[in-house]
C-alpha atoms as a PDB file:
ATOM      1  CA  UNK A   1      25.679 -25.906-228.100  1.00  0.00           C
ATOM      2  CA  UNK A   2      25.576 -22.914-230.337  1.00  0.00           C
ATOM      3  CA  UNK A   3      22.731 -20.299-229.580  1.00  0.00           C
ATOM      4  CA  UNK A   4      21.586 -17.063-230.737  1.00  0.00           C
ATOM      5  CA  UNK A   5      23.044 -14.176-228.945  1.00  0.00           C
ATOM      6  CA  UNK A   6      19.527 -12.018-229.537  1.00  0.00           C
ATOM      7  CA  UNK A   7      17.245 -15.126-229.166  1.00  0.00           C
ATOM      8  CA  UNK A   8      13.903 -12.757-229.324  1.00  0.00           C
ATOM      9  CA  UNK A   9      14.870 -10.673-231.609  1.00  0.00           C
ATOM     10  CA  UNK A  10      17.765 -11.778-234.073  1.00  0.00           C
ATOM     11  CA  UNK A  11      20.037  -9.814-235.849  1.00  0.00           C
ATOM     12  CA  UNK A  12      20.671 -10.682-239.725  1.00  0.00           C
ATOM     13  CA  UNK A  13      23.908  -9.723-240.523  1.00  0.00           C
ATOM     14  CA  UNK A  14      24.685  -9.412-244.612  1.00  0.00           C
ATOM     15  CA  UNK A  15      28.080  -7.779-244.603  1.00  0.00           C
ATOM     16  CA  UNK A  16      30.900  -6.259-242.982  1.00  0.00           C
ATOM     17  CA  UNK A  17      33.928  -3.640-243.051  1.00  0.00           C
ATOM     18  CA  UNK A  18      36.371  -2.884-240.719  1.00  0.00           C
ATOM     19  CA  UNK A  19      35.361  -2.861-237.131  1.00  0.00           C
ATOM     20  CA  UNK A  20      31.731  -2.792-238.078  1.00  0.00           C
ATOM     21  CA  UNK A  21      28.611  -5.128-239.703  1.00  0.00           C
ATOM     22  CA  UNK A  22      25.493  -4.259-241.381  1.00  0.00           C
ATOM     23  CA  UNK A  23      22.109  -5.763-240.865  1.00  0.00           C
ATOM     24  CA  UNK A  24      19.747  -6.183-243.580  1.00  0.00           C
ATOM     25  CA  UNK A  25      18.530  -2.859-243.252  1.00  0.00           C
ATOM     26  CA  UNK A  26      21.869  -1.582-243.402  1.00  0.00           C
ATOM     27  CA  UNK A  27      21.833  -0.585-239.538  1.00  0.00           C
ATOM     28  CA  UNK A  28      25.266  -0.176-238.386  1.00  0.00           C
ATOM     29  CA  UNK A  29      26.744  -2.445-235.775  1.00  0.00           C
ATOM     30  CA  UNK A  30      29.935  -2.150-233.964  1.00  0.00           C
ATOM     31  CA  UNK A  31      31.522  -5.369-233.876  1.00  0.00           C
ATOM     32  CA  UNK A  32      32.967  -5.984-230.438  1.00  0.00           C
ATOM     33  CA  UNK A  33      32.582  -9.882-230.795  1.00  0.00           C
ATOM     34  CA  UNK A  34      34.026 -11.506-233.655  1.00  0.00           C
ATOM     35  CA  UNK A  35      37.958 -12.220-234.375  1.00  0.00           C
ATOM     36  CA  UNK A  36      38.563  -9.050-236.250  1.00  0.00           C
ATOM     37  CA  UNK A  37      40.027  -7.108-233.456  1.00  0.00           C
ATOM     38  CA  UNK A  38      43.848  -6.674-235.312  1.00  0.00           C
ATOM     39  CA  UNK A  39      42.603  -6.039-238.652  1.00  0.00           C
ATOM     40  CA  UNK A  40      38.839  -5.572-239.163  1.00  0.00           C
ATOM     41  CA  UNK A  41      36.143  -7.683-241.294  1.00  0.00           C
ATOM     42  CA  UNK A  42      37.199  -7.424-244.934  1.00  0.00           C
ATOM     43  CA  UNK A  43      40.691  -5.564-244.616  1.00  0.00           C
ATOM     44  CA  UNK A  44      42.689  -5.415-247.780  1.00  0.00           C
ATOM     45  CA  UNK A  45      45.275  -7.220-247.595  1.00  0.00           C
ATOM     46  CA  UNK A  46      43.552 -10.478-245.696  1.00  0.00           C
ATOM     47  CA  UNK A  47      41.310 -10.481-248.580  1.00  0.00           C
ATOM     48  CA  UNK A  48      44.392 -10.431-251.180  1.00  0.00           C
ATOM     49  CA  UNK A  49      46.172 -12.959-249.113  1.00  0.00           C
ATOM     50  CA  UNK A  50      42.821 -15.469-249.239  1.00  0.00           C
ATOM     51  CA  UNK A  51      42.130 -14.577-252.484  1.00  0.00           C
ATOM     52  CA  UNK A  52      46.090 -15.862-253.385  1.00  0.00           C
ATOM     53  CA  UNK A  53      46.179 -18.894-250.975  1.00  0.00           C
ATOM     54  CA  UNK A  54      42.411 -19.921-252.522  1.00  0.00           C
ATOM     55  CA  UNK A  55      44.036 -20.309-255.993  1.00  0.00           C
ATOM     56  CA  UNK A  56      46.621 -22.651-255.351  1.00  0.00           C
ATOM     57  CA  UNK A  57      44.706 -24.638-252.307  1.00  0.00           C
ATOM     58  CA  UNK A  58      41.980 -24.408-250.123  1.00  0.00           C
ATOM     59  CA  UNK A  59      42.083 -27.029-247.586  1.00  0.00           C
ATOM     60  CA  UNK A  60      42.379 -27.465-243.949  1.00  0.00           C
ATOM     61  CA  UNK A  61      45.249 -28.771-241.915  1.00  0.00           C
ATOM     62  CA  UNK A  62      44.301 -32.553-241.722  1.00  0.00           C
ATOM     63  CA  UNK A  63      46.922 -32.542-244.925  1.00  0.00           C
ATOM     64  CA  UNK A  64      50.448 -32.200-244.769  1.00  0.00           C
ATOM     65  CA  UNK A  65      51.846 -28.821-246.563  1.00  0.00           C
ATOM     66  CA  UNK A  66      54.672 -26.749-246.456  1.00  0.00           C
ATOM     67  CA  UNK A  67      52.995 -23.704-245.223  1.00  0.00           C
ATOM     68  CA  UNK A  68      52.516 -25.304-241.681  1.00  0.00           C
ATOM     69  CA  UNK A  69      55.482 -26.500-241.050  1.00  0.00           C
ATOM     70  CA  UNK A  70      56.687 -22.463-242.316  1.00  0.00           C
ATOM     71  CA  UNK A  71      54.238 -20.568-240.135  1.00  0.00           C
ATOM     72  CA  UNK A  72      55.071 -22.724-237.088  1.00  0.00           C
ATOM     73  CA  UNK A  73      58.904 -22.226-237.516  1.00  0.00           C
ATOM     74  CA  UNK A  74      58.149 -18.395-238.124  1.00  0.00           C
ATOM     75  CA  UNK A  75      55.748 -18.056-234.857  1.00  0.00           C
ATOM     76  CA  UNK A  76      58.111 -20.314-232.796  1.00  0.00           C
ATOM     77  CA  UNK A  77      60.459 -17.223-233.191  1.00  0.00           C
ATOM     78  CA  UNK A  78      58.035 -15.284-231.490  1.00  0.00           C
ATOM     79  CA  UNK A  79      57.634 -17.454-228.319  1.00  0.00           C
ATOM     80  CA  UNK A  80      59.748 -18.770-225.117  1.00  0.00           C
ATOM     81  CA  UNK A  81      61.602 -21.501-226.293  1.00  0.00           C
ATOM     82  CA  UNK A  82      58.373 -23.865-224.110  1.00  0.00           C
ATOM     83  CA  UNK A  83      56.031 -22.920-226.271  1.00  0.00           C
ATOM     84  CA  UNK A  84      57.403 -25.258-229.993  1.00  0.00           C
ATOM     85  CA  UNK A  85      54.661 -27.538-230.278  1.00  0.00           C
ATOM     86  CA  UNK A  86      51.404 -26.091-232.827  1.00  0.00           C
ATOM     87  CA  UNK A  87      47.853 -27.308-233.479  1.00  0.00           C
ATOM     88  CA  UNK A  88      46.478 -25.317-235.834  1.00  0.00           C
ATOM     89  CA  UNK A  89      42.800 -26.264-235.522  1.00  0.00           C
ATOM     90  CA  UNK A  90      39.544 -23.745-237.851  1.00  0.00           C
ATOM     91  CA  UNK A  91      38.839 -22.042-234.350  1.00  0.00           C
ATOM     92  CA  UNK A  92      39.440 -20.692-231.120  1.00  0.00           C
END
């Protein structure tokens, strides 16, 4: 069910900073689609963090590990007292 946004005329992207991505003629594109909205493609300190969390384990969460049950305490701070039960899932 996944398509091609520019079906007749694609768009290769090759890399990407910030709020924008390059083709692969270096054409600028404003990125107004992608997940990036808080931080931008290739900020700084994401990169450290993945870079750090990379060495010690890179896994998804069908495995029990302490950094789950640490990020859903921390976020269930952040939310009406309803909202305690997580699914962390690799997308939207």
């Amino acid at each position: 069910s996944c398509k091609l946004f520019f079906p007749n005329d694609p768009v290769k992207i090759t890399k990407a900073k910030g709020q924008y991505m390059y083709d692969e003629n270096g054409r600028q594109y404003l990125d107004c689609i992608n997940n990036v909205a808080h931080v931008g493609h290739c900020h700084p300190d994401v990169v450290k963090a993945a870079h750090e969390q990379n060495e010690l384990l890179n896994t998804n969460s069908r495995y029990l590990h302490d950094n789950l049950v640490d990020y859903a305490e921390r976020l269930s701070k952040t939310l009406p007292e309803k909202l305690c039960i997580f699914y962390f899932l690799n997308s939207g």
